[in-house]
N, C-alpha and C. Protein backbone atom coordinates (compact mmCIF):
# COMPACT_ATOMS: atom_id res chain seq x y z
N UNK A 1 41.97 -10.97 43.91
CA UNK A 1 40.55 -10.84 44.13
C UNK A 1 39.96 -9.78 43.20
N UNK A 2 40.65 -8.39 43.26
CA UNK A 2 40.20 -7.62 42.50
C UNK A 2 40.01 -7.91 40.95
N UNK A 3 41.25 -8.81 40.53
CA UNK A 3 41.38 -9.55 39.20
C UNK A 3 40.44 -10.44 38.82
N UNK A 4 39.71 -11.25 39.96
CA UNK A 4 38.51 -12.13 40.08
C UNK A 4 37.67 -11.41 39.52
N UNK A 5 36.95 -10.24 40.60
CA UNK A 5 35.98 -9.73 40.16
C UNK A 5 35.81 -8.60 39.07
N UNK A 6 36.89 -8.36 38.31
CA UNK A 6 36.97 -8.01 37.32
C UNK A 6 36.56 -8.98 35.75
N UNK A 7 37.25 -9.76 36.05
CA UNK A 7 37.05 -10.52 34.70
C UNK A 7 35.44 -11.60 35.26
N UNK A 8 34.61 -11.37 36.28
CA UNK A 8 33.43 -11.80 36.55
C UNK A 8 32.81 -11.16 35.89
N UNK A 9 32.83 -9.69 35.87
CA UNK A 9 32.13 -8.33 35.82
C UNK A 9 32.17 -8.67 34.24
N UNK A 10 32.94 -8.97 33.57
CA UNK A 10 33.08 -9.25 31.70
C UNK A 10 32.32 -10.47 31.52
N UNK A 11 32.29 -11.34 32.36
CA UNK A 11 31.72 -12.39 31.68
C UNK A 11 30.11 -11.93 31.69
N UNK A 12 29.34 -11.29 32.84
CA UNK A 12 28.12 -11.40 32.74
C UNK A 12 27.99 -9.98 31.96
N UNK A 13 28.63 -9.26 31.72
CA UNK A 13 28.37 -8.30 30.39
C UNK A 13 28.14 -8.68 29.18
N UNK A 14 29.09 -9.86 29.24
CA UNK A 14 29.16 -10.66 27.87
C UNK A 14 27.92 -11.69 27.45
N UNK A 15 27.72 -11.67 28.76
CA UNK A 15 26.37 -12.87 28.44
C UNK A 15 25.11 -11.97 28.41
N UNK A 16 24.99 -10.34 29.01
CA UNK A 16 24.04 -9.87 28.60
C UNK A 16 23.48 -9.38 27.17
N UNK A 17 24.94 -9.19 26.44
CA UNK A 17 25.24 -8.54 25.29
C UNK A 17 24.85 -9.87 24.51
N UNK A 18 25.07 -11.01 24.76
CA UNK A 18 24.79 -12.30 23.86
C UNK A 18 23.31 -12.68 24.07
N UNK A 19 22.93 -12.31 25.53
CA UNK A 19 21.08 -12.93 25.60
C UNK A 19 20.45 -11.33 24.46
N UNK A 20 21.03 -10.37 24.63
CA UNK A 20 20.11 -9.42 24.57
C UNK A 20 20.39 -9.29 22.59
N UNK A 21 21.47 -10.28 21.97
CA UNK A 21 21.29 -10.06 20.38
C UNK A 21 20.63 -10.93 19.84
N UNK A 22 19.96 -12.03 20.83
CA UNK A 22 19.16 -12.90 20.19
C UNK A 22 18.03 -12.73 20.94
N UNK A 23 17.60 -11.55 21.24
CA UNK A 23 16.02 -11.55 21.74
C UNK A 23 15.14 -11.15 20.51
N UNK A 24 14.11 -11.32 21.10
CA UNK A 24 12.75 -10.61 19.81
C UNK A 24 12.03 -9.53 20.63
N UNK A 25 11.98 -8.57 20.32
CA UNK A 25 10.98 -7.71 21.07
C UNK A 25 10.41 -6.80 19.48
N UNK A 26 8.90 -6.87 19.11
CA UNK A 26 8.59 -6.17 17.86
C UNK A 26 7.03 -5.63 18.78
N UNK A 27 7.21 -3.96 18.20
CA UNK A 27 5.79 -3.44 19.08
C UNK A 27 5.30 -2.14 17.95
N UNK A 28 3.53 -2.54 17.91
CA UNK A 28 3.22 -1.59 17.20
C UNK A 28 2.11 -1.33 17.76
N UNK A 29 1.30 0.30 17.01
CA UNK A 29 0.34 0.15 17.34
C UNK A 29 -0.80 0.82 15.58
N UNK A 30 -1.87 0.59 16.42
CA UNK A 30 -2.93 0.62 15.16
C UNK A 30 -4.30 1.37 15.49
N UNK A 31 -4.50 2.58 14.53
CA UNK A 31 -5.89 3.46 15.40
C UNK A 31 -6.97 2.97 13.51
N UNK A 32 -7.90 2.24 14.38
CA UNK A 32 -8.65 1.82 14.08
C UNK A 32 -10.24 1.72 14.85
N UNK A 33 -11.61 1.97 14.09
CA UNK A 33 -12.94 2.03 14.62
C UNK A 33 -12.84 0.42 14.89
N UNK A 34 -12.59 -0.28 16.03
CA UNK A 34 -13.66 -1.64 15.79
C UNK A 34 -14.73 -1.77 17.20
N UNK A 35 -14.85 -0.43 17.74
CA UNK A 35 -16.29 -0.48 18.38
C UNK A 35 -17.55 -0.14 17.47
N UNK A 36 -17.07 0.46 16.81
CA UNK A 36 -18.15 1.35 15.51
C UNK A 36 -19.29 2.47 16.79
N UNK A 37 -18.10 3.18 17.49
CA UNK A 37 -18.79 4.12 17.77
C UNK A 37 -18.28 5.33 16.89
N UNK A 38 -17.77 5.06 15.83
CA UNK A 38 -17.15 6.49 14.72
C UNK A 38 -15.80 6.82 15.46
N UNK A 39 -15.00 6.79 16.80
CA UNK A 39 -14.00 7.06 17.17
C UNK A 39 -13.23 5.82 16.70
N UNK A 40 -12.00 6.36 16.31
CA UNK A 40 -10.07 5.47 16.65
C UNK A 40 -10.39 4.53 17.87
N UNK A 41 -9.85 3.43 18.04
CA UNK A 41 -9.75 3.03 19.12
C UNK A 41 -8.19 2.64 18.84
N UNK A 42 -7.47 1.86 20.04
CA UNK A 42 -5.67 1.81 19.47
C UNK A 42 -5.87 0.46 19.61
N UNK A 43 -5.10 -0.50 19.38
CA UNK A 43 -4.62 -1.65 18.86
C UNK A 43 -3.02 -1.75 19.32
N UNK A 44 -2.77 -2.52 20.29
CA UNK A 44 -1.25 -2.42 20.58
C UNK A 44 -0.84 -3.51 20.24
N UNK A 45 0.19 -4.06 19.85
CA UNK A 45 0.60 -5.30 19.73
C UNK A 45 1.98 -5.42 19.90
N UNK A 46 2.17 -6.15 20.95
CA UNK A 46 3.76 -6.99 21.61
C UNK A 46 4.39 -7.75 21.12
N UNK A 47 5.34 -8.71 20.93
CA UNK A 47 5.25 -9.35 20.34
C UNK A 47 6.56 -9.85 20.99
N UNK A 48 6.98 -11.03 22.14
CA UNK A 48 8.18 -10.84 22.26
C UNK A 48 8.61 -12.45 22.26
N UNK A 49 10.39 -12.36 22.58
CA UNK A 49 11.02 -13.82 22.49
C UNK A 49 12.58 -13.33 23.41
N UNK A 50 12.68 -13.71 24.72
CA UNK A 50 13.79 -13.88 24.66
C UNK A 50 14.96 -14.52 24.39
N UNK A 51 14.83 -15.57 23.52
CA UNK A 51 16.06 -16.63 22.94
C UNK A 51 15.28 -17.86 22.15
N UNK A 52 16.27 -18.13 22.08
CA UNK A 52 15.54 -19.53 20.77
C UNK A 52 15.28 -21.07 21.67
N UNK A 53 15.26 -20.57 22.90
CA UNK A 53 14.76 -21.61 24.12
C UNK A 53 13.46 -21.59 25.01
N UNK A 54 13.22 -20.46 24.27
CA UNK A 54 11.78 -19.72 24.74
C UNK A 54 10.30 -19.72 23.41
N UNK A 55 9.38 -19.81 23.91
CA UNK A 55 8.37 -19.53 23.24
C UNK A 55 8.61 -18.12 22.96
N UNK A 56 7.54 -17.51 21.90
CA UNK A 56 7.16 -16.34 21.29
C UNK A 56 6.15 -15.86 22.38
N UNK A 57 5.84 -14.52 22.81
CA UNK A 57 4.73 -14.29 23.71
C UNK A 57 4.08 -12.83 22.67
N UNK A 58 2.55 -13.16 21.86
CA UNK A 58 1.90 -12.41 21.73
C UNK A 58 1.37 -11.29 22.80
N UNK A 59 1.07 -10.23 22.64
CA UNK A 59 0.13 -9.35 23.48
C UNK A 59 -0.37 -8.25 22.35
N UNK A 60 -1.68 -8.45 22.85
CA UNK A 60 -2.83 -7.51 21.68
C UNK A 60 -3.72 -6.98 22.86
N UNK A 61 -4.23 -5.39 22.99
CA UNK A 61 -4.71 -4.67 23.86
C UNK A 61 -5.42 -4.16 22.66
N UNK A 62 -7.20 -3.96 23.09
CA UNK A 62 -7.38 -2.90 22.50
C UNK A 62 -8.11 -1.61 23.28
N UNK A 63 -7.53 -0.35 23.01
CA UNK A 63 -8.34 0.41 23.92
C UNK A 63 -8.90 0.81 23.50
N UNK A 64 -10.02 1.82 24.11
CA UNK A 64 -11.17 2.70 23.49
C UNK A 64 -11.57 3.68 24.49
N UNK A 65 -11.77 4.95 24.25
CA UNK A 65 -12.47 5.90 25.11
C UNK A 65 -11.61 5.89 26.73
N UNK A 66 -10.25 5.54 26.68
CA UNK A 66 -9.75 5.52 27.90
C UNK A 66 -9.70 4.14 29.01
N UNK A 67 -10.65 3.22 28.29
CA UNK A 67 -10.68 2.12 28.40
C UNK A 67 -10.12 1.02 27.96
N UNK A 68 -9.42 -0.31 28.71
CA UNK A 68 -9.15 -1.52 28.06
C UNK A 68 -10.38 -2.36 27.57
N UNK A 69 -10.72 -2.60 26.35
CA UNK A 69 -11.87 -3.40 26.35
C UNK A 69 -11.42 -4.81 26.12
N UNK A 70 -9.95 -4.53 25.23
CA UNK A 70 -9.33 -6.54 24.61
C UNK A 70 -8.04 -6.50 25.44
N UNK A 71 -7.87 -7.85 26.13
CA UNK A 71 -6.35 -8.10 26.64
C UNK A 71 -6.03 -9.13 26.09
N UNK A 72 -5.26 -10.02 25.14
CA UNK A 72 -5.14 -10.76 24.52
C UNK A 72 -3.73 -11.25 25.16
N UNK A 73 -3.01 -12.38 25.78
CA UNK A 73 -1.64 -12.81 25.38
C UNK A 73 -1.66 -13.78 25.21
N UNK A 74 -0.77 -14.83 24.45
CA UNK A 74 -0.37 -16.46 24.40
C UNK A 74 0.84 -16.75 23.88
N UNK A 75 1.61 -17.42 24.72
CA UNK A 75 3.01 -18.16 24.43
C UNK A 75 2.85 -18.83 23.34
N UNK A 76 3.30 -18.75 21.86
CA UNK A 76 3.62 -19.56 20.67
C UNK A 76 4.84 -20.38 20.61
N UNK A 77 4.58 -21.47 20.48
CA UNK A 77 5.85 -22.57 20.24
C UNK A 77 6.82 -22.11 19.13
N UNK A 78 8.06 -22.27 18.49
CA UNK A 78 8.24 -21.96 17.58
C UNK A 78 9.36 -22.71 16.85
N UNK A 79 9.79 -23.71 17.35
CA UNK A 79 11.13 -24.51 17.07
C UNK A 79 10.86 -24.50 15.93
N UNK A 80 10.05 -25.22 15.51
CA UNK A 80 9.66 -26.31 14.39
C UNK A 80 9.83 -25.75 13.38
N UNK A 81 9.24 -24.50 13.10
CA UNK A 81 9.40 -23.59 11.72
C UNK A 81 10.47 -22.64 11.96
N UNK A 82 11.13 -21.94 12.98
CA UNK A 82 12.56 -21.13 12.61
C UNK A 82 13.46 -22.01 13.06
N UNK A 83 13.67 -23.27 13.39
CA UNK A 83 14.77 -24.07 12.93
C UNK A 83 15.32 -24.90 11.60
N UNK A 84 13.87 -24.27 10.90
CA UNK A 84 14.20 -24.70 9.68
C UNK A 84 14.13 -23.56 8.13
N UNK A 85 15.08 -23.54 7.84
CA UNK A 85 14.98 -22.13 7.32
C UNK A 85 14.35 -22.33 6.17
N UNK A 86 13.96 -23.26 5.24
CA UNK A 86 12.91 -23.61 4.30
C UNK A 86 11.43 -23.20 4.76
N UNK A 87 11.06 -22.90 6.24
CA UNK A 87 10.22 -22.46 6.59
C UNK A 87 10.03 -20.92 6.18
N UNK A 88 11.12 -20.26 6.02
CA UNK A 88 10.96 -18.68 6.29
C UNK A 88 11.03 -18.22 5.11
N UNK A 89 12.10 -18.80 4.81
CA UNK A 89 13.50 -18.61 3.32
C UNK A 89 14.37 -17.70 3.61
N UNK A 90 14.74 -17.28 3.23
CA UNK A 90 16.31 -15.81 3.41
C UNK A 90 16.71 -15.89 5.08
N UNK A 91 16.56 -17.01 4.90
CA UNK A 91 17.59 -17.15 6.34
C UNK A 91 18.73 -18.14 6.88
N UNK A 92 19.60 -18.46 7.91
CA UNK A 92 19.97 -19.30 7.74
C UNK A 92 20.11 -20.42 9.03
N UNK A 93 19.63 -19.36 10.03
CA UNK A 93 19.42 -20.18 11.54
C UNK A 93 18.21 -20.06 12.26
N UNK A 94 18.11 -20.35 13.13
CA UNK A 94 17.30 -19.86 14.30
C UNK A 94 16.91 -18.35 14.23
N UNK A 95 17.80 -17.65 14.90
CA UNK A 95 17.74 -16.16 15.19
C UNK A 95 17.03 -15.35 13.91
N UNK A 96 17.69 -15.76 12.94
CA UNK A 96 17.69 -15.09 11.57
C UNK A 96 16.36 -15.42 10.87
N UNK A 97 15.87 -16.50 11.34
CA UNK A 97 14.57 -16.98 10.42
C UNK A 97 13.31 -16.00 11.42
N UNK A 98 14.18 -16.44 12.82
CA UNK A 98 12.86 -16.10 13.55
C UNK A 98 12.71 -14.32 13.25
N UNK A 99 13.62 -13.04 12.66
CA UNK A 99 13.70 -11.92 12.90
C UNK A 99 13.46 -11.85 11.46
N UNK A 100 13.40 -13.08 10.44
CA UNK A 100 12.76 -12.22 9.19
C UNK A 100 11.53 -12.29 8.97
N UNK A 101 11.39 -13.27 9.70
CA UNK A 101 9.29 -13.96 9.73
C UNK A 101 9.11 -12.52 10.33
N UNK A 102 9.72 -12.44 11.74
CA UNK A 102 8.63 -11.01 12.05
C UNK A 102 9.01 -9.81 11.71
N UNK A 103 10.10 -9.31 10.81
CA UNK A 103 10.63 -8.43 10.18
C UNK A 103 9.32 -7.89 9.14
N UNK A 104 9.20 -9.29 8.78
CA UNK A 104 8.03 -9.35 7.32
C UNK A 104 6.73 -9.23 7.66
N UNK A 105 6.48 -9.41 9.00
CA UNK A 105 5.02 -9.28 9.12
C UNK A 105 4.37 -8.10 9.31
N UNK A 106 3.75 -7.78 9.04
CA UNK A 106 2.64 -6.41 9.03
C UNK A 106 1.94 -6.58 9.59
N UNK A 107 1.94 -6.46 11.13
CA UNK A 107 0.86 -6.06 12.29
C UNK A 107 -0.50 -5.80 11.60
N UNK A 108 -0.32 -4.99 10.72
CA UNK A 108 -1.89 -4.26 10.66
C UNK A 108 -2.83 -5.96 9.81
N UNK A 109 -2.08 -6.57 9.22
CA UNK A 109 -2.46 -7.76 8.37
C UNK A 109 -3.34 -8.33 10.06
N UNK A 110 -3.13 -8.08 11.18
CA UNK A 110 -3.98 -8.84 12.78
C UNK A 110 -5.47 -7.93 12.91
N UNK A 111 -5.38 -6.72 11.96
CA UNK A 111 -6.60 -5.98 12.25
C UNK A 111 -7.41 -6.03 11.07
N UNK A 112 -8.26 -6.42 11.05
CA UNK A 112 -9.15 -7.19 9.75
C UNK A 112 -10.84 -6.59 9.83
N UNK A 113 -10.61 -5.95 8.42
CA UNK A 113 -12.67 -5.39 7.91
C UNK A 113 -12.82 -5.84 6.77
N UNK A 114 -14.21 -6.32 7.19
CA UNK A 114 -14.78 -7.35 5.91
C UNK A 114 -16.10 -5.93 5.48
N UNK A 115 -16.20 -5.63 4.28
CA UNK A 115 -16.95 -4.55 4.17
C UNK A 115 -18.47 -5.02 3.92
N UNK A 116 -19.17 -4.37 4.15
CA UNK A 116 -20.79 -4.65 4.39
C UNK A 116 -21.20 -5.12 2.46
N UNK A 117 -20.66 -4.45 1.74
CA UNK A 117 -20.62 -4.88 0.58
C UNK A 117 -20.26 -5.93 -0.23
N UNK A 118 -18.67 -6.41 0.65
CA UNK A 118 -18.37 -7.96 0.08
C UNK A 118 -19.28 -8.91 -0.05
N UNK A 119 -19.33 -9.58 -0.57
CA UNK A 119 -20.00 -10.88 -1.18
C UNK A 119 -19.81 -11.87 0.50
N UNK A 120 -18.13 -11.95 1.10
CA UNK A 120 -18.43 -12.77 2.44
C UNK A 120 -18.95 -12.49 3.11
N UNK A 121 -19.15 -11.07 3.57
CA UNK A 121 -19.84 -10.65 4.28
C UNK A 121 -20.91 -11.27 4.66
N UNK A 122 -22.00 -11.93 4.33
CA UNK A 122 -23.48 -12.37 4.52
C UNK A 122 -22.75 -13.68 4.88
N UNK A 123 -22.00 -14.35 4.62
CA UNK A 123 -21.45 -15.96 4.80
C UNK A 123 -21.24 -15.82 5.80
N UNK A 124 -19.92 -14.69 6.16
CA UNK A 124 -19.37 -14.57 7.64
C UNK A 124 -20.58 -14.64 8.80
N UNK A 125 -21.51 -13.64 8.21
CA UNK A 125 -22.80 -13.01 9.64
C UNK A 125 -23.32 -15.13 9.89
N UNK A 126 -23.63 -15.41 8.37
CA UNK A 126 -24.34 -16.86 8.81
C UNK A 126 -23.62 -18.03 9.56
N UNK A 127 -22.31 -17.67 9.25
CA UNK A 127 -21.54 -18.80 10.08
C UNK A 127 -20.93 -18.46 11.70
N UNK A 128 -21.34 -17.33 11.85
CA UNK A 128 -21.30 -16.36 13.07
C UNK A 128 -22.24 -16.88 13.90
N UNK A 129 -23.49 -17.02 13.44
CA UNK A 129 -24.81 -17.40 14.08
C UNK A 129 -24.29 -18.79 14.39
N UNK A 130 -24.07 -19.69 13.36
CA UNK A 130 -24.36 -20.83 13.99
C UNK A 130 -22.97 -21.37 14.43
N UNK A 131 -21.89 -21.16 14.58
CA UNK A 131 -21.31 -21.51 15.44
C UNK A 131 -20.79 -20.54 16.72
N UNK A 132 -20.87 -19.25 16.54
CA UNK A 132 -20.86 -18.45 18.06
C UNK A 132 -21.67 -18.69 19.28
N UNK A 133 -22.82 -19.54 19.60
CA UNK A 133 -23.92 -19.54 20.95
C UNK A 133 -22.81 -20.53 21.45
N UNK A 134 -22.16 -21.57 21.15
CA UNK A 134 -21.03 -22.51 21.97
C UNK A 134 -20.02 -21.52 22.58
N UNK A 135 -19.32 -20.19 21.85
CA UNK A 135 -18.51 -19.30 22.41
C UNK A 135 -19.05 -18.80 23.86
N UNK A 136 -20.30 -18.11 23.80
CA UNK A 136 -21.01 -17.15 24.55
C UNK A 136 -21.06 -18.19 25.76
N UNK A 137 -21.50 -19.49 25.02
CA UNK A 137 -21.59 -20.02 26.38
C UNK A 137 -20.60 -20.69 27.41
N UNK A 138 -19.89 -21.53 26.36
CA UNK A 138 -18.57 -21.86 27.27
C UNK A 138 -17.50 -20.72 27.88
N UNK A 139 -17.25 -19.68 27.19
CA UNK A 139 -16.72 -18.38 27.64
C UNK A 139 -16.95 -17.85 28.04
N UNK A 140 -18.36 -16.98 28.05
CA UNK A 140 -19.01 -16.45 28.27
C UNK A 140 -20.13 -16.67 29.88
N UNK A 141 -20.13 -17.71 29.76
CA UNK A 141 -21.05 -18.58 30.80
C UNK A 141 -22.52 -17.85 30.30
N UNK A 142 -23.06 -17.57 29.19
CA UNK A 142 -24.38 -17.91 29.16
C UNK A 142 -25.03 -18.73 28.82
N UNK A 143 -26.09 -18.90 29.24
CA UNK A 143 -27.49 -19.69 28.86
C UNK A 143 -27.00 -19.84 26.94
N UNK A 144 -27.89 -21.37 27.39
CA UNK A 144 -28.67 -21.32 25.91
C UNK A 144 -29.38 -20.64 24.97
N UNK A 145 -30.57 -19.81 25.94
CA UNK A 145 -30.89 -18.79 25.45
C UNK A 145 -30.46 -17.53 25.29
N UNK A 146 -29.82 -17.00 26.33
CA UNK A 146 -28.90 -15.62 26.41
C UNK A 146 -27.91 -15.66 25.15
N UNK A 147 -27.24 -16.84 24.78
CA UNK A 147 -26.46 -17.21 23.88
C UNK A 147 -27.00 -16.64 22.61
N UNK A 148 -28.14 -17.56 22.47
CA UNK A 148 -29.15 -17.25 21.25
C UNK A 148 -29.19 -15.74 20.93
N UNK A 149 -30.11 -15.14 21.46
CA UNK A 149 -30.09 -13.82 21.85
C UNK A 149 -29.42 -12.85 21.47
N UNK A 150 -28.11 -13.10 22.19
CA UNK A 150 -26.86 -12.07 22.20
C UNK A 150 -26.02 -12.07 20.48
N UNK A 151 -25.92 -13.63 19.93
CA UNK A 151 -25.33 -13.49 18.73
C UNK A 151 -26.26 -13.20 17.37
N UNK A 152 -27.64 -12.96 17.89
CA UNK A 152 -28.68 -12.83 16.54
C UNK A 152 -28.73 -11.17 16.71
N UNK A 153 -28.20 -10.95 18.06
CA UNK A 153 -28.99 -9.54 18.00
C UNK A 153 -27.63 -8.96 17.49
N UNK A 154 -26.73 -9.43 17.52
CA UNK A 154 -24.96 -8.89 17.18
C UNK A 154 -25.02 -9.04 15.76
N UNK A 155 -25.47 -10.27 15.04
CA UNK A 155 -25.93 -10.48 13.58
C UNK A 155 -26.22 -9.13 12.77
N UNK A 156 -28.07 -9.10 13.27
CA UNK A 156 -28.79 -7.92 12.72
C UNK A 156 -28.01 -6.85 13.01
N UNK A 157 -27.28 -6.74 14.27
CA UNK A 157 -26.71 -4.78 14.30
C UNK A 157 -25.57 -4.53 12.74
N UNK A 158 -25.14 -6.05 12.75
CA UNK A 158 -23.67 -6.30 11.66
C UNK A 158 -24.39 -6.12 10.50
N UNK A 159 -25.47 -6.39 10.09
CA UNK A 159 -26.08 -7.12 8.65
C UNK A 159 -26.11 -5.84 7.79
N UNK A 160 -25.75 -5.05 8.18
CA UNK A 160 -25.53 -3.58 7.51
C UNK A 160 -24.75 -2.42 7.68
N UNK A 161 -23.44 -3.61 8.45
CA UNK A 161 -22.06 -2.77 8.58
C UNK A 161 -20.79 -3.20 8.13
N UNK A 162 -20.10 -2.81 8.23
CA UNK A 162 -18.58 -3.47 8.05
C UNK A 162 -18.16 -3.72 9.09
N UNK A 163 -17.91 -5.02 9.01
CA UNK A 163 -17.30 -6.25 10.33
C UNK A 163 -15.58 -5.89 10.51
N UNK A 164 -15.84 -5.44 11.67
CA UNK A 164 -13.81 -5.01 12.14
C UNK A 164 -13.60 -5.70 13.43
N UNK A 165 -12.72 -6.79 12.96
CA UNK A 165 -12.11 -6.67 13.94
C UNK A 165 -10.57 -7.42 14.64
N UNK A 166 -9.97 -8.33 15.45
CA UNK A 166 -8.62 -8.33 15.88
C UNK A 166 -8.27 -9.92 15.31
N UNK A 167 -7.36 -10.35 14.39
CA UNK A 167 -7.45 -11.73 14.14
C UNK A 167 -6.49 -11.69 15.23
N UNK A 168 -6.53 -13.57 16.20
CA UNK A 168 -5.71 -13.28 16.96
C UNK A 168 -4.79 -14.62 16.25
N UNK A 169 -3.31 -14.45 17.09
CA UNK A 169 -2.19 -15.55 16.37
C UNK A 169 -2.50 -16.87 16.89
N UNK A 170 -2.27 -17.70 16.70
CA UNK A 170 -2.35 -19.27 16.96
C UNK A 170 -0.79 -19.96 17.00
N UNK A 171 -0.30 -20.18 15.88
CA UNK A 171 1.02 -20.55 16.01
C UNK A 171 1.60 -19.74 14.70
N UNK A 172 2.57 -19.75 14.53
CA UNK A 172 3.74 -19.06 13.94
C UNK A 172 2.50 -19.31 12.06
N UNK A 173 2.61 -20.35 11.79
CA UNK A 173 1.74 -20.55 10.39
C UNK A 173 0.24 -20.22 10.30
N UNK A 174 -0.40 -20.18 11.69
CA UNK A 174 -2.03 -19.96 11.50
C UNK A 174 -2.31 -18.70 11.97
N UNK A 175 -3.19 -18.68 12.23
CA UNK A 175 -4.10 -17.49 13.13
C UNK A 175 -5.77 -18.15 13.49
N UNK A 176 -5.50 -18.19 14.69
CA UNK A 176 -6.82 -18.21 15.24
C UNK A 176 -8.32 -17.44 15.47
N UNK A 177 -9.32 -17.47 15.42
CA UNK A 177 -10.77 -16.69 14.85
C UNK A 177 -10.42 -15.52 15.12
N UNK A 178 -11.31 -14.50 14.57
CA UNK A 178 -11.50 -13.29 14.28
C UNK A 178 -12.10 -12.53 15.52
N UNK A 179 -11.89 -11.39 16.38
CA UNK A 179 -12.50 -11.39 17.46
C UNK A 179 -13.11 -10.18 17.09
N UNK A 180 -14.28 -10.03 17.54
CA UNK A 180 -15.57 -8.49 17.23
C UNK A 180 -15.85 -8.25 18.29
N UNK A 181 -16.22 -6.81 18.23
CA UNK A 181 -17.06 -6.06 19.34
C UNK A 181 -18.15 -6.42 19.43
N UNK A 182 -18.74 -6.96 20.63
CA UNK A 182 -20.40 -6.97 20.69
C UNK A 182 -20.67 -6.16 21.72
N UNK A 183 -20.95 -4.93 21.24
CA UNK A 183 -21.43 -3.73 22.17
C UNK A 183 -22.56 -3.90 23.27
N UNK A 184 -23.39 -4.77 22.90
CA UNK A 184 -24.16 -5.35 23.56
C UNK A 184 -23.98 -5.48 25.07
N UNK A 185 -22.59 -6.42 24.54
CA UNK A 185 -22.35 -6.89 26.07
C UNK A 185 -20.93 -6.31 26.19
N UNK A 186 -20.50 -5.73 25.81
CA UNK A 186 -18.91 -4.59 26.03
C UNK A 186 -17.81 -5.49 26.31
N UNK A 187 -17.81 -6.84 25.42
CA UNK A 187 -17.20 -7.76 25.07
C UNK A 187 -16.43 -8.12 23.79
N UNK A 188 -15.34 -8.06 23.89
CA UNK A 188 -14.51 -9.15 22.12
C UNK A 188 -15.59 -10.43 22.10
N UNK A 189 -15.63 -11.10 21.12
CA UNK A 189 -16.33 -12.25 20.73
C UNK A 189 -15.86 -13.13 19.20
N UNK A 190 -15.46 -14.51 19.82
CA UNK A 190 -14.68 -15.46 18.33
C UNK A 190 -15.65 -14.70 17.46
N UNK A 191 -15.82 -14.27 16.47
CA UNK A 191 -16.80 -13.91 15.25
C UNK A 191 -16.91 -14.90 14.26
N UNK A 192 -15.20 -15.51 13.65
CA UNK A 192 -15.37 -16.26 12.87
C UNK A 192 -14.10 -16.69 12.56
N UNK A 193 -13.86 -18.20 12.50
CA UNK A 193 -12.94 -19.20 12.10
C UNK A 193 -12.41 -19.43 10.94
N UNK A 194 -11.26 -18.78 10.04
CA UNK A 194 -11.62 -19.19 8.53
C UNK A 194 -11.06 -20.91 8.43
């Protein structure tokens, strides 16, 4: 018996030591203005996987002044591109593709300023307008008009600043819209889709 639960006691050591060399856990953080009240705000980012049977799970927080203002998470699929190591390159499996993709990635590349000076800048504010009042409202639950409103008046405050703010991930190859402060309403907001 004692011999039983001895060599039990090895096997689930062994299987912790084997789940725990193929996990993903990558965490940073980032002090960055994207309230544009002139203070740091932090930027945390999670980033985890326990095995190659599991999705990827993003998490992006941003705080400010002692406050959570962004909670961001979403499960990413990921077979498709780290089972194939032509996806990554310098790799040769699963584990290995999936730990050089995020080896290589630079967190801060998720925190994004378009400067009041760039040339996109004025493109971004115009394509802000006309496709953000569908955000405000399906997300948001406002009006048509409140909609209106809220993204012209977020426009003009922008039209003579530098636009900061959180790109969020989509799947392993994309990234999904750009999210901004609208102080307005002490809300993140899609800003813009590239």
């Amino acid at each position: 018996m004692r011999s039983m639960n001895k060599t039990l006691l090895t096997i689930i050591c062994l299987l912790l030591v084997v789940q725990t060399a193929h996990s993903l856990e990558r965490r940073g953080t980032i002090q960055q203005d994207l309230t544009g009240d002139g203070d740091l705000d932090q930027v945390g980012f999670l980033v985890t996987g326990p095995d190659n049977n599991h999705d990827i799970t993003w998490k992006i927080t941003v705080h400010s002044s002692g406050r959570t203002l962004f909670n961001f998470e979403k499960s990413i699929g990921t077979k498709s591109c780290f089972d194939d190591p032509e996806c990554v390159g310098n790799c040769t499996d699963y584990n290995s593709c999936r730990d050089e993709w995020f080896d290589g990635l630079k967190l801060s590349t998720k925190v994004f300023t378009v400067g009041r000076t760039e040339s996109r800048h004025s493109f971004m504010l115009e394509v802000f307008k006309q496709v953000a009042p569908r955000y405000y409202i399906s997300k948001l639950n406002f009006t048509e008009q409140e909609a209106e409103a809220s993204v012209n008046r977020l426009a003009e405050h922008l039209a003579d600043k530098d636009i900061s703010g959180v790109i969020l991930p989509d799947s392993i190859l994309t990234s999904a819209p750009l999210m901004v402060y609208d102080k307005f309403n002490d809300v993140f907001v899609s800003f813009y889709a590239p």
